[in-house]
PDB file of N, CA and C in Angstrom:
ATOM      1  N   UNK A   1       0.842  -1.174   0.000  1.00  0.00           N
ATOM      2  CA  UNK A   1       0.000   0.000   0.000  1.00  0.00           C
ATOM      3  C   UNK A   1       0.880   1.227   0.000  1.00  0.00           C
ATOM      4  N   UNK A   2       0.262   2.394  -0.711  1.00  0.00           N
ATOM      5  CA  UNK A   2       1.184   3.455  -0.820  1.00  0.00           C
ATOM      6  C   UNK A   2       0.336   4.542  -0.695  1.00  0.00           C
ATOM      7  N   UNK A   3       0.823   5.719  -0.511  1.00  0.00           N
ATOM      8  CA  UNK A   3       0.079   7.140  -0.481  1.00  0.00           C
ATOM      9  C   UNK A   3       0.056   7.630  -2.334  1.00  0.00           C
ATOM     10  N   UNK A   4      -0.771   8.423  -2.855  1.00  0.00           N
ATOM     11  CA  UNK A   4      -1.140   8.743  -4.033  1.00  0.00           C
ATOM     12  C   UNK A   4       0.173   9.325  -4.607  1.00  0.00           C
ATOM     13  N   UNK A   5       0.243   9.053  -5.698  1.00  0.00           N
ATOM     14  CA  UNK A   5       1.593   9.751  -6.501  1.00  0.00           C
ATOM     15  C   UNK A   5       1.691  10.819  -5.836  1.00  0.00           C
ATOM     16  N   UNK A   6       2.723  11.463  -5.964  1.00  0.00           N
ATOM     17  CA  UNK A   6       3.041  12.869  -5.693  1.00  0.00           C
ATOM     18  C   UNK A   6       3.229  13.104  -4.183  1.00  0.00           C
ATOM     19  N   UNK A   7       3.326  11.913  -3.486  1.00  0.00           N
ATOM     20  CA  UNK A   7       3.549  11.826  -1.807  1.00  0.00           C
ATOM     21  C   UNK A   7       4.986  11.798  -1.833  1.00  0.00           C
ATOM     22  N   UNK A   8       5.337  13.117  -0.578  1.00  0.00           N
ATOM     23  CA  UNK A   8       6.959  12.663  -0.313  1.00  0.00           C
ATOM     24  C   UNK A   8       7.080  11.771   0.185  1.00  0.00           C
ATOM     25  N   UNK A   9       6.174  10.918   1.072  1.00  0.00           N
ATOM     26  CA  UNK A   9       7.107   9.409   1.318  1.00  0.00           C
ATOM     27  C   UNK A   9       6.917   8.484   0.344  1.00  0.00           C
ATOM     28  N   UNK A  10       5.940   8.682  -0.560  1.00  0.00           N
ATOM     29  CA  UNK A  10       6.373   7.620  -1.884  1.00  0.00           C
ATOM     30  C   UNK A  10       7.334   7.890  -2.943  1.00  0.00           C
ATOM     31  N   UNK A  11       7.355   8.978  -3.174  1.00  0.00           N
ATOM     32  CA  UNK A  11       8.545   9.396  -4.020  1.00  0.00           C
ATOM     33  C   UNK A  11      10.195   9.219  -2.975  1.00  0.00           C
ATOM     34  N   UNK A  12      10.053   9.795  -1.975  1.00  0.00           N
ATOM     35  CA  UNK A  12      11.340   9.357  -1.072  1.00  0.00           C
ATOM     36  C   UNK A  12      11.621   7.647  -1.202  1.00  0.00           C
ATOM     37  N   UNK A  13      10.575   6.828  -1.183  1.00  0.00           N
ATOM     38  CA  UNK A  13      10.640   5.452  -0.708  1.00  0.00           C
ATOM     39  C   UNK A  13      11.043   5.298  -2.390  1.00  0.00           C
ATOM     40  N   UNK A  14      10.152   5.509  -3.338  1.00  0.00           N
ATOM     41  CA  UNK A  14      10.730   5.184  -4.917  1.00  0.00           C
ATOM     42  C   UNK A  14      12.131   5.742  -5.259  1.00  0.00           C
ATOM     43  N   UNK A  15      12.392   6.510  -4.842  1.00  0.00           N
ATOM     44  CA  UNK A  15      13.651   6.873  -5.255  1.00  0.00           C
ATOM     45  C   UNK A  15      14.850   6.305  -4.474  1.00  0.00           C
ATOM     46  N   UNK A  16      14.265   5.806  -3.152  1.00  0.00           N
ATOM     47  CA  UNK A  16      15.458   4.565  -2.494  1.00  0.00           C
ATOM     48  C   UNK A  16      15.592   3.537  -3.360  1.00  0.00           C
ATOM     49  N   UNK A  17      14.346   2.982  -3.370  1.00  0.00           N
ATOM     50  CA  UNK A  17      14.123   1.597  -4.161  1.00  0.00           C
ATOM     51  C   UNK A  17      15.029   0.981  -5.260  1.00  0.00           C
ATOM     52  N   UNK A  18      14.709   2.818  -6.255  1.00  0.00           N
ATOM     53  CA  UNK A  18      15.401   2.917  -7.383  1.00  0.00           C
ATOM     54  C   UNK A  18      16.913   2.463  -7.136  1.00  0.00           C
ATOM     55  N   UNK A  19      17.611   3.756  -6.323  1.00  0.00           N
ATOM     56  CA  UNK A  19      18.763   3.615  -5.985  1.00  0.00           C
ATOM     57  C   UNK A  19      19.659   2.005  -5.634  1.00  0.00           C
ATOM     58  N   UNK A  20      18.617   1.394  -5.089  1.00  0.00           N
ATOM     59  CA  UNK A  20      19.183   0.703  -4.424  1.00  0.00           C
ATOM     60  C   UNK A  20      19.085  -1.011  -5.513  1.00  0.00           C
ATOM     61  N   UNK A  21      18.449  -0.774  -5.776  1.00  0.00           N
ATOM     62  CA  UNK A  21      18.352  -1.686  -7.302  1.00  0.00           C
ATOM     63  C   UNK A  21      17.794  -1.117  -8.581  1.00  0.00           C
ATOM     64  N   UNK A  22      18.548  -0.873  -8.977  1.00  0.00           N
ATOM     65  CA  UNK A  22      18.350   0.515 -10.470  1.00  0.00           C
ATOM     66  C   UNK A  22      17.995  -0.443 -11.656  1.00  0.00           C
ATOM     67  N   UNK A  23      18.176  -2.015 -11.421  1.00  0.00           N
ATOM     68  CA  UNK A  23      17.895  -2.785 -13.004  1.00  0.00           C
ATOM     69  C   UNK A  23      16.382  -2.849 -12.505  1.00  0.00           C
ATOM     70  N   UNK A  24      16.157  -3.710 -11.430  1.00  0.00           N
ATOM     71  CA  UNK A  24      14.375  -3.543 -11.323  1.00  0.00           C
ATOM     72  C   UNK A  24      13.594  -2.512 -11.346  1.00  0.00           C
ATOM     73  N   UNK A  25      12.570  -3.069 -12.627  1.00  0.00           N
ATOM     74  CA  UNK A  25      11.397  -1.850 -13.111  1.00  0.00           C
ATOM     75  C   UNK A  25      10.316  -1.909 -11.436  1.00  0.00           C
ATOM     76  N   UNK A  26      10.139  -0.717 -11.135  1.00  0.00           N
ATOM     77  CA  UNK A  26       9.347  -0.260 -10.185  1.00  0.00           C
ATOM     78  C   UNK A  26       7.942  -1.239 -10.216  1.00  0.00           C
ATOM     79  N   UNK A  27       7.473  -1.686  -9.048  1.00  0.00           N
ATOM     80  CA  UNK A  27       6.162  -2.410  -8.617  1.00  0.00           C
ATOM     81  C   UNK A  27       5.071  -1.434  -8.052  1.00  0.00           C
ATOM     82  N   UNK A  28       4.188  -1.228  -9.049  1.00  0.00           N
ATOM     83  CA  UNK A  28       2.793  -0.443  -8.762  1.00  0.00           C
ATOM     84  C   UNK A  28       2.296  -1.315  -7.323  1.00  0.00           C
ATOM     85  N   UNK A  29       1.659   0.115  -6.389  1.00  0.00           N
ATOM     86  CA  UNK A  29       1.205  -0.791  -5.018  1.00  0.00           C
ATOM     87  C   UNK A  29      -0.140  -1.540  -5.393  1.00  0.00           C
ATOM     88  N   UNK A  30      -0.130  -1.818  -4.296  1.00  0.00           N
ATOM     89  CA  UNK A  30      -1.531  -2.633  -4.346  1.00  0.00           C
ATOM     90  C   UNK A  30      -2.595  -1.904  -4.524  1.00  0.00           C
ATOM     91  N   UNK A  31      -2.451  -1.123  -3.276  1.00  0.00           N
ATOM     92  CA  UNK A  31      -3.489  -0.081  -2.638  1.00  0.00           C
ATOM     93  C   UNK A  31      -3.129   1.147  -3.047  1.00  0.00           C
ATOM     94  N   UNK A  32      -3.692   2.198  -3.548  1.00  0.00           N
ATOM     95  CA  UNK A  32      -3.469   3.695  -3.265  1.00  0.00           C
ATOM     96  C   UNK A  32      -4.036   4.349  -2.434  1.00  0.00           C
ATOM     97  N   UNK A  33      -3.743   4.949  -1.070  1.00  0.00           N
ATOM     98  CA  UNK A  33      -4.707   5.498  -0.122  1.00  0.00           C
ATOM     99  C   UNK A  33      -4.374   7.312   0.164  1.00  0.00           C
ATOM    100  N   UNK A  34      -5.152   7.989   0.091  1.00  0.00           N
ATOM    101  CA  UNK A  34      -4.800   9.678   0.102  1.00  0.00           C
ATOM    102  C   UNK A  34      -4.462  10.197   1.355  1.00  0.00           C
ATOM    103  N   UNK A  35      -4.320   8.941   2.640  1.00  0.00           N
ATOM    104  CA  UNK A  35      -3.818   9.304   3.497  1.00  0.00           C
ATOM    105  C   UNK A  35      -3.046   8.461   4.705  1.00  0.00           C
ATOM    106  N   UNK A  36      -2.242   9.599   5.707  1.00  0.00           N
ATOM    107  CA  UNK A  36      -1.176   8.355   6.113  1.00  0.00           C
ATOM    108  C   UNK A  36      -2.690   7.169   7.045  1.00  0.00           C
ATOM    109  N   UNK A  37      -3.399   8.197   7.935  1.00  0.00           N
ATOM    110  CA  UNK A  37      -4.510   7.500   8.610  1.00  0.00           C
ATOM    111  C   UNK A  37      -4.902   6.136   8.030  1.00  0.00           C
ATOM    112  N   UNK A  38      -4.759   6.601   6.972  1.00  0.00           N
ATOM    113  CA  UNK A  38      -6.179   5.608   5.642  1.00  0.00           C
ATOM    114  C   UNK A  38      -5.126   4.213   5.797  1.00  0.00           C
ATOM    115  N   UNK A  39      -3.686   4.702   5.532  1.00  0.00           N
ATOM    116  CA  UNK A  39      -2.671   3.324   5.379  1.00  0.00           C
ATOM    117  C   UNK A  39      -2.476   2.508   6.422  1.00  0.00           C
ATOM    118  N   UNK A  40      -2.304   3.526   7.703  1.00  0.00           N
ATOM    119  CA  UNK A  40      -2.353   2.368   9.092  1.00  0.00           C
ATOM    120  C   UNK A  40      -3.264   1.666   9.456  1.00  0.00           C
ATOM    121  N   UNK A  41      -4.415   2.122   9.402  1.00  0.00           N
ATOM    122  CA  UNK A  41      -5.707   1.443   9.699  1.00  0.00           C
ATOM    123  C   UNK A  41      -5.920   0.197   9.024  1.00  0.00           C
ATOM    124  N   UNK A  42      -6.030   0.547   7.528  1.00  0.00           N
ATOM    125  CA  UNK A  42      -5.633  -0.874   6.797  1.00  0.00           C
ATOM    126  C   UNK A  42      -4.632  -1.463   7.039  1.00  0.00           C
ATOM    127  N   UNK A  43      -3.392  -1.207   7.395  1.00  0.00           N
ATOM    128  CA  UNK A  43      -2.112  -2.030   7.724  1.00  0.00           C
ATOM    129  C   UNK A  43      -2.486  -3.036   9.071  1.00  0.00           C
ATOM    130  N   UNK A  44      -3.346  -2.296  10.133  1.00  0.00           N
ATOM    131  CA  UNK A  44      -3.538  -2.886  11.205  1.00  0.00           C
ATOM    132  C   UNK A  44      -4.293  -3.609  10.902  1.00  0.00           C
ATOM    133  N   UNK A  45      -5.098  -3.542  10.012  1.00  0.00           N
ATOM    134  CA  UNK A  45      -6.371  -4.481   9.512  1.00  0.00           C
ATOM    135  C   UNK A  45      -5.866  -5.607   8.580  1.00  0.00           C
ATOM    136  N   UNK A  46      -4.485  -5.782   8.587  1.00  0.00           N
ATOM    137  CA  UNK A  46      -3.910  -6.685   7.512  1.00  0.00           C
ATOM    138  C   UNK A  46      -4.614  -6.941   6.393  1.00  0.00           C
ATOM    139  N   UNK A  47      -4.527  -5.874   5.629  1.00  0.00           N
ATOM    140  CA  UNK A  47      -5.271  -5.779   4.032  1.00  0.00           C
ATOM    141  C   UNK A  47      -3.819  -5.851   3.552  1.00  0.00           C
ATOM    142  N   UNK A  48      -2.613  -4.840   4.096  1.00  0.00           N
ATOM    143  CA  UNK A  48      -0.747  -5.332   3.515  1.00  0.00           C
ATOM    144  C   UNK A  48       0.163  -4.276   4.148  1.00  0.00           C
ATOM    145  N   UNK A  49       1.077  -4.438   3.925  1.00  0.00           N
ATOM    146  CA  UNK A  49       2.294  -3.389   4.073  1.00  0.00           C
ATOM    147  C   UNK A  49       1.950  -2.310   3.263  1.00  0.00           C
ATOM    148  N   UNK A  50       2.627  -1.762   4.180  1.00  0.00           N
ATOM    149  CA  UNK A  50       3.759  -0.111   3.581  1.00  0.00           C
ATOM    150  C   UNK A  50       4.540   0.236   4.309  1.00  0.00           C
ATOM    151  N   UNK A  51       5.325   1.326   3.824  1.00  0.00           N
ATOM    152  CA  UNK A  51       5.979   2.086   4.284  1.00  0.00           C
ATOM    153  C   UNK A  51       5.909   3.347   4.354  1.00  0.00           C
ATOM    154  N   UNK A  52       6.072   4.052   5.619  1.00  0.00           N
ATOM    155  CA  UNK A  52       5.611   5.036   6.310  1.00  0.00           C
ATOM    156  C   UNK A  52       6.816   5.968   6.789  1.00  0.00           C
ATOM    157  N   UNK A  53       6.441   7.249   6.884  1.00  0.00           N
ATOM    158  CA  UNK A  53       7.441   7.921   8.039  1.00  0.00           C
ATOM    159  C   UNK A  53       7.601   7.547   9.451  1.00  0.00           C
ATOM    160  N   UNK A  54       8.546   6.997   9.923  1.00  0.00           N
ATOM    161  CA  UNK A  54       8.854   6.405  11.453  1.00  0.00           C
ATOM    162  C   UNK A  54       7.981   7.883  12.321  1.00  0.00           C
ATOM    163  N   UNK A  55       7.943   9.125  11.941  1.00  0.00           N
ATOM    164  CA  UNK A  55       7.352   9.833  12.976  1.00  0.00           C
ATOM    165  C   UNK A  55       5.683   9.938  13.006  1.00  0.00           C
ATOM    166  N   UNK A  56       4.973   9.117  11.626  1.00  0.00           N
ATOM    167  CA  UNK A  56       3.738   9.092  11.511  1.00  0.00           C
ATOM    168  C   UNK A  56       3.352   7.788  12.050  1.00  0.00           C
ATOM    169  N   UNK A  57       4.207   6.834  12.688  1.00  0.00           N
ATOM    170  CA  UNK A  57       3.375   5.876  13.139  1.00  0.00           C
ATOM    171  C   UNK A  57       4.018   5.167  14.603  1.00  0.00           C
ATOM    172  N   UNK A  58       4.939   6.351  15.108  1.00  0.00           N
ATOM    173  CA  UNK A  58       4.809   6.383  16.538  1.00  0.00           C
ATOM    174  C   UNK A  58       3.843   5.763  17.585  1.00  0.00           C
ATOM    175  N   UNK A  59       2.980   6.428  17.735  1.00  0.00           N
ATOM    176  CA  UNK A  59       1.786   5.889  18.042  1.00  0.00           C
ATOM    177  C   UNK A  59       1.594   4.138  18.307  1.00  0.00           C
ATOM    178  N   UNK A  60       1.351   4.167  17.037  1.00  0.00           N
ATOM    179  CA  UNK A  60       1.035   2.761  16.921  1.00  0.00           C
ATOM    180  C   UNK A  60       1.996   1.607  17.200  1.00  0.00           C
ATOM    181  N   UNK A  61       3.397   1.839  16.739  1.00  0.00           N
ATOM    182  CA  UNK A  61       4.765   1.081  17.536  1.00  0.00           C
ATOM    183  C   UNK A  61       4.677   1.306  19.073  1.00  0.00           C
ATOM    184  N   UNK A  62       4.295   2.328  19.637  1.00  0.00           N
ATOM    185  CA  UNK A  62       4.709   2.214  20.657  1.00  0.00           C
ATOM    186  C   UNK A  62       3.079   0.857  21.727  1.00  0.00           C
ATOM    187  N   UNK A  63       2.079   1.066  21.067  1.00  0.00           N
ATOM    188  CA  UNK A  63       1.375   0.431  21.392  1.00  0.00           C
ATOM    189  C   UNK A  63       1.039  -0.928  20.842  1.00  0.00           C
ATOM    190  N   UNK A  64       2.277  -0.960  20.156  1.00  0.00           N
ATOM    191  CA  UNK A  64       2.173  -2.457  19.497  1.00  0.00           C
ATOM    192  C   UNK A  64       1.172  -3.257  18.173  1.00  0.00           C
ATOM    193  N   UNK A  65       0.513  -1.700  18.067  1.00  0.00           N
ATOM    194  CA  UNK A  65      -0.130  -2.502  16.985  1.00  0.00           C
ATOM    195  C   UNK A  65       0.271  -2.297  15.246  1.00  0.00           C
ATOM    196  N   UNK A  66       1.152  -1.850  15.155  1.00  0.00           N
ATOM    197  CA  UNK A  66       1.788  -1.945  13.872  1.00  0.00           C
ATOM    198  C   UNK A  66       3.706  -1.960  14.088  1.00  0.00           C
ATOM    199  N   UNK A  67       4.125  -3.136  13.809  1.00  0.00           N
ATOM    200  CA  UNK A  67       5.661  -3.445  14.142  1.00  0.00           C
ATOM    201  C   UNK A  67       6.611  -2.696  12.873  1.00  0.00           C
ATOM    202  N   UNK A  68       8.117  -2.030  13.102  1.00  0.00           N
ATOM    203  CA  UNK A  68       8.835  -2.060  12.454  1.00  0.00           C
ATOM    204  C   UNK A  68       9.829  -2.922  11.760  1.00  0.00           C
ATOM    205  N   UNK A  69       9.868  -2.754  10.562  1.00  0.00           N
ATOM    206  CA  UNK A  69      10.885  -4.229   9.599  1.00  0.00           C
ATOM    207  C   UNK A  69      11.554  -3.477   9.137  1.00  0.00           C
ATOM    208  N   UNK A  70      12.937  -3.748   9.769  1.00  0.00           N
ATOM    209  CA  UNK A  70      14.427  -3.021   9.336  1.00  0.00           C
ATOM    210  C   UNK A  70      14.164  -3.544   7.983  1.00  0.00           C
ATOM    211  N   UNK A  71      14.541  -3.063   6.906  1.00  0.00           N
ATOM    212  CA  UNK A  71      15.460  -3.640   5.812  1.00  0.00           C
ATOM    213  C   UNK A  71      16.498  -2.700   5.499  1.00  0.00           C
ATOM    214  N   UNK A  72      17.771  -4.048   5.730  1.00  0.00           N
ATOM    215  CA  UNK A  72      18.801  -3.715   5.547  1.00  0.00           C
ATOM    216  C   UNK A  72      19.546  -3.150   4.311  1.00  0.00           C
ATOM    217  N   UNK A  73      20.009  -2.211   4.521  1.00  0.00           N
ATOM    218  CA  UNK A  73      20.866  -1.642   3.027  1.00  0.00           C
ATOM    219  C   UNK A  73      20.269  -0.381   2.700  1.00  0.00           C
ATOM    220  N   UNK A  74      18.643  -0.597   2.152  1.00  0.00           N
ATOM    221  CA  UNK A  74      17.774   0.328   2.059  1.00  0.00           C
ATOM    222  C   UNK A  74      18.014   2.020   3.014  1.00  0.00           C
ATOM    223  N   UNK A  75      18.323   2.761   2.265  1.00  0.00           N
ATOM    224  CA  UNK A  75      18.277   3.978   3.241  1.00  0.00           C
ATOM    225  C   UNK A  75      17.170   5.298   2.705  1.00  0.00           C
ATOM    226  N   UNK A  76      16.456   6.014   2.963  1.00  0.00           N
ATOM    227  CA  UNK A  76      15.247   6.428   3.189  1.00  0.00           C
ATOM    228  C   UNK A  76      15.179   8.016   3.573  1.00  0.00           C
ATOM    229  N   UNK A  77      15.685   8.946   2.140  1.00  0.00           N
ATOM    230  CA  UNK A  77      15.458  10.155   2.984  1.00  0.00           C
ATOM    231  C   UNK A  77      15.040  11.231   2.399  1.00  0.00           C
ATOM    232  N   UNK A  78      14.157  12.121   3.087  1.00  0.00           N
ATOM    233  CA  UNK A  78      13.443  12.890   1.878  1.00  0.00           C
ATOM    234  C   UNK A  78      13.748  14.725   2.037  1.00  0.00           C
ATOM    235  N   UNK A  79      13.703  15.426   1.291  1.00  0.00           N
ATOM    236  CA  UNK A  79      14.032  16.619   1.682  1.00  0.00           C
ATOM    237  C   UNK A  79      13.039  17.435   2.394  1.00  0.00           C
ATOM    238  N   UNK A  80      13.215  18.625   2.612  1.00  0.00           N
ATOM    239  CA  UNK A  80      12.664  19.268   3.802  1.00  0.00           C
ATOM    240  C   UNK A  80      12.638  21.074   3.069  1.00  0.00           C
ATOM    241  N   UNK A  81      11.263  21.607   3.068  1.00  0.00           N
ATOM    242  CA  UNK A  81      11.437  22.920   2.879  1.00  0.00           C
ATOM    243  C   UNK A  81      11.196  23.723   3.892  1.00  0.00           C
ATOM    244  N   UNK A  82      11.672  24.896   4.180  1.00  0.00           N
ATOM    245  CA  UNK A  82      11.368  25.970   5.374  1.00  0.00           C
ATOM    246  C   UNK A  82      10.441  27.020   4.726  1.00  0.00           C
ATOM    247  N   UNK A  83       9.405  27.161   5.174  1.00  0.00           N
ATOM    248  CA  UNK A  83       8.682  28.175   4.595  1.00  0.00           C
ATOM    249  C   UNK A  83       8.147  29.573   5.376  1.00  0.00           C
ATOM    250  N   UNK A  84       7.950  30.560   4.717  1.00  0.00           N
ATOM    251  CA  UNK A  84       7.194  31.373   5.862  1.00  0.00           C
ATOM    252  C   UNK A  84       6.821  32.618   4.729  1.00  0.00           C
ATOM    253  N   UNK A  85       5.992  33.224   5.074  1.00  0.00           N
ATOM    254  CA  UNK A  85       5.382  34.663   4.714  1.00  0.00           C
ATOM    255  C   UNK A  85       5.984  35.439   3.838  1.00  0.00           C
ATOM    256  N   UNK A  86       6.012  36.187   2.183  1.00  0.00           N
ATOM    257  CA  UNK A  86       6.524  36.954   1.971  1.00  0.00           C
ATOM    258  C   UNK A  86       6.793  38.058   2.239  1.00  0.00           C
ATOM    259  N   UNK A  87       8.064  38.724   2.736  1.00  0.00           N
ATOM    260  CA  UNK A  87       8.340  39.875   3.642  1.00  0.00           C
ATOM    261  C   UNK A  87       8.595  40.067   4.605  1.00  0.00           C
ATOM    262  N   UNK A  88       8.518  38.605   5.271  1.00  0.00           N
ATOM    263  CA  UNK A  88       8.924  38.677   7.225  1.00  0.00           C
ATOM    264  C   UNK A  88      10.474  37.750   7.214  1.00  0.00           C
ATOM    265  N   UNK A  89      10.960  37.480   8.278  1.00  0.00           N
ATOM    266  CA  UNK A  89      11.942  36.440   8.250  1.00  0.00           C
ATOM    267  C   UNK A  89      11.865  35.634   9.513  1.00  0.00           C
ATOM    268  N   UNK A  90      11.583  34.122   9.637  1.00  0.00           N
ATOM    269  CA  UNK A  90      11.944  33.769  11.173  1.00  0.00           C
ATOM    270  C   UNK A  90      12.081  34.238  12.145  1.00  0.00           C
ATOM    271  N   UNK A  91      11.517  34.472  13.205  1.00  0.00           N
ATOM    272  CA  UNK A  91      12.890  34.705  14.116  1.00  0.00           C
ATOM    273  C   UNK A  91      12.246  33.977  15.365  1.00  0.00           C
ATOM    274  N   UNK A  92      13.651  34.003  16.278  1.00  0.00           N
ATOM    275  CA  UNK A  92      13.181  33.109  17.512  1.00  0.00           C
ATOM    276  C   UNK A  92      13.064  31.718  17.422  1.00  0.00           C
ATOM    277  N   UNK A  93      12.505  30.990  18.209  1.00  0.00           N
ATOM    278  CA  UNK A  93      12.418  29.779  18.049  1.00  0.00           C
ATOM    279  C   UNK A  93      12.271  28.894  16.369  1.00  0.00           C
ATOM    280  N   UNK A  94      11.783  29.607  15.323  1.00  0.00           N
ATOM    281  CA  UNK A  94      11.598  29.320  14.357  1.00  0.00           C
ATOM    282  C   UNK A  94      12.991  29.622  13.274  1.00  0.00           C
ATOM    283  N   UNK A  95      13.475  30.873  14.201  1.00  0.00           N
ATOM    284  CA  UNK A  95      15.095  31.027  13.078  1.00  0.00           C
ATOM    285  C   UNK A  95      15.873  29.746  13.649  1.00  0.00           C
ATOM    286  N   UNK A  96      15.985  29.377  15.031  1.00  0.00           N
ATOM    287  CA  UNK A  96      17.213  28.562  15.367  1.00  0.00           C
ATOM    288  C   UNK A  96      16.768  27.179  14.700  1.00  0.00           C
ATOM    289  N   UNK A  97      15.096  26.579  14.554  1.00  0.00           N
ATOM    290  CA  UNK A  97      15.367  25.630  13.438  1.00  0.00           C
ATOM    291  C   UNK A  97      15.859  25.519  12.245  1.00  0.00           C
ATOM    292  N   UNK A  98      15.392  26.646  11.836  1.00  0.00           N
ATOM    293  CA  UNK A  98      16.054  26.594  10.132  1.00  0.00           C
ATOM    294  C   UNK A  98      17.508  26.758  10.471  1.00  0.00           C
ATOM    295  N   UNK A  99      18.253  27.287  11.335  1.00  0.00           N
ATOM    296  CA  UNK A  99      19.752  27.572  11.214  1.00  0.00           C
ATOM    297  C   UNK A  99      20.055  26.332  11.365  1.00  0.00           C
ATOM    298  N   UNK A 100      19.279  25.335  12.453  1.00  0.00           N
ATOM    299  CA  UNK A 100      20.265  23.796  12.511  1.00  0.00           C
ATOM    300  C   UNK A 100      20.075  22.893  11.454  1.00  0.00           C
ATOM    301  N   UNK A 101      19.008  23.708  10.711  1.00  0.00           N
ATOM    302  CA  UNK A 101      18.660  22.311   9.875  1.00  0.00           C
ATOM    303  C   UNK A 101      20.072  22.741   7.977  1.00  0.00           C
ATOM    304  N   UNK A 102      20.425  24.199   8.441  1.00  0.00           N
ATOM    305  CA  UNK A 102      20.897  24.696   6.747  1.00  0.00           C
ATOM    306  C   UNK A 102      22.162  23.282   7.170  1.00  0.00           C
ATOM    307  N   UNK A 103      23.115  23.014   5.832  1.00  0.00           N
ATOM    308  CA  UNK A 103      23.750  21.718   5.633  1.00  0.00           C
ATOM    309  C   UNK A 103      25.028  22.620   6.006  1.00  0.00           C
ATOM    310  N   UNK A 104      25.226  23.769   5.761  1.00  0.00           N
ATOM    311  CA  UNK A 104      26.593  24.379   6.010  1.00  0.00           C
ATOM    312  C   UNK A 104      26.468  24.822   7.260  1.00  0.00           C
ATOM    313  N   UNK A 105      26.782  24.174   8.814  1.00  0.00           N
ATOM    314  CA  UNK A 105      26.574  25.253  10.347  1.00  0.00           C
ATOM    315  C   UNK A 105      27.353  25.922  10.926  1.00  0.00           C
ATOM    316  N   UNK A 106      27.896  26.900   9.841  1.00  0.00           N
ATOM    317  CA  UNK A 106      28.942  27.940   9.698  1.00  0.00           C
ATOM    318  C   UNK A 106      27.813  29.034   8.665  1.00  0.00           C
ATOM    319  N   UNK A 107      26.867  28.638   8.316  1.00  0.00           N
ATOM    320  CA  UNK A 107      25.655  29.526   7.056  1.00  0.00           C
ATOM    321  C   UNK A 107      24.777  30.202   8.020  1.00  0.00           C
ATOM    322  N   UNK A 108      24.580  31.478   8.556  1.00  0.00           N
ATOM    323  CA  UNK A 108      23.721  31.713   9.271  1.00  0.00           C
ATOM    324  C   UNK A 108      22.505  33.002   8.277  1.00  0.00           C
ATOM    325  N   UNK A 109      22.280  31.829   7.077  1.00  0.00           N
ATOM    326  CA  UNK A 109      21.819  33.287   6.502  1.00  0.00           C
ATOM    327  C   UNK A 109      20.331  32.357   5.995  1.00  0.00           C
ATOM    328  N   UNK A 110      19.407  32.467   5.717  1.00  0.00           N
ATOM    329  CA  UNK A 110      18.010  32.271   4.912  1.00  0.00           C
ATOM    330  C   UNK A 110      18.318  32.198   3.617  1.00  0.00           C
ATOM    331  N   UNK A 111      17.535  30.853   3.051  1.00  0.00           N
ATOM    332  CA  UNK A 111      17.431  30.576   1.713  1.00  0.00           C
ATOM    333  C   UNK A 111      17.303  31.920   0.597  1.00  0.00           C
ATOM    334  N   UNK A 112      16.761  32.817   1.199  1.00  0.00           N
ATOM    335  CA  UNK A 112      17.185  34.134   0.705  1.00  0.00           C
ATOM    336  C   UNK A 112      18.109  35.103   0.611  1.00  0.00           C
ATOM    337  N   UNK A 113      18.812  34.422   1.441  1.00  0.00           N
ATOM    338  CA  UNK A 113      20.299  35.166   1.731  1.00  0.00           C
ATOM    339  C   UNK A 113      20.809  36.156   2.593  1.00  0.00           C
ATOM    340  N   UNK A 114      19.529  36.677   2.805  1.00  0.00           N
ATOM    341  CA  UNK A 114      19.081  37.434   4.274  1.00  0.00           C
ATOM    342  C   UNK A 114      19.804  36.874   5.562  1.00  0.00           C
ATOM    343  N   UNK A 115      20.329  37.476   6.517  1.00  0.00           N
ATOM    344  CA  UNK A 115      20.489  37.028   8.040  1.00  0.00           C
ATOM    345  C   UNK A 115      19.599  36.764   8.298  1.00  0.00           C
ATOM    346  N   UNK A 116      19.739  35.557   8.953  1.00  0.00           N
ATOM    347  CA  UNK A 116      18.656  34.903  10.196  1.00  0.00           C
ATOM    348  C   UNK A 116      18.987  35.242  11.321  1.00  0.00           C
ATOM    349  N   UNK A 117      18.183  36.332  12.203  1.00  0.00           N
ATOM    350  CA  UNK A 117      18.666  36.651  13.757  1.00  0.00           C
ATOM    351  C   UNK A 117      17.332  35.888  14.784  1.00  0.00           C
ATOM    352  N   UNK A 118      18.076  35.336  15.555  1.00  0.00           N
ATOM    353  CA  UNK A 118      16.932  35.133  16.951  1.00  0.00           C
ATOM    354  C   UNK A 118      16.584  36.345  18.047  1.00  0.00           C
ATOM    355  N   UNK A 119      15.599  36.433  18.334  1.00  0.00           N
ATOM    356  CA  UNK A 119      14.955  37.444  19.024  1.00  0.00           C
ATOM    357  C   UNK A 119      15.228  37.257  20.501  1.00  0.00           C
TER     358      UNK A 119
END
């Protein structure tokens, strides 16, 4: 089971897949469901697998009713945008995320190029 085209965790998960065995042609899911809700419920209901964001199904690992399956090798990662308002900039609790998350932590500036200051 998968979330509808155009989902970052299906495109994140297809583009591991890819990576990770590039001769095999891609396997259409079973299921298409428009949401993560829609996938666990059926997962718990053993209609089949998927794969999910580890932080969308918390919950349910921790109460045991849907288990995690390492697979090995496979690595799983999707990008991340920072967004906010045209004309304002972060600040405060919301600048020091975007500063830990930029890839250079010597960059203290906004995808705009602007300083990022905390308040």
């Amino acid at each position: 089971m998968s979330r509808e085209h155009g989902s970052g965790t299906r495109s994140a998960y297809e583009r591991a897949m890819t990576a990770a065995e590039p001769a095999t042609e891609p396997v259409a899911p079973m299921l298409e469901l428009s949401s993560t809700t829609a996938i666990k419920a059926a997962v718990e209901n053993g209609i089949g697998a998927a794969v999910l964001s580890s932080l969308a199904v918390t919950t349910e690992l921790a109460r045991r009713s849907l288990v995690a399956v390492p697979v090995p090798g496979l690595r799983i990662t999707r990008a991340l945008t920072a967004i906010w308002p045209t004309g304002s900039e972060p600040a405060g609790p919301a600048a020091d995320l975007i500063r830990a998350a930029l890839a250079d932590p010597g960059d203290r500036s906004s995808p705009s190029g602007r300083a990022i200051t905390s308040a």
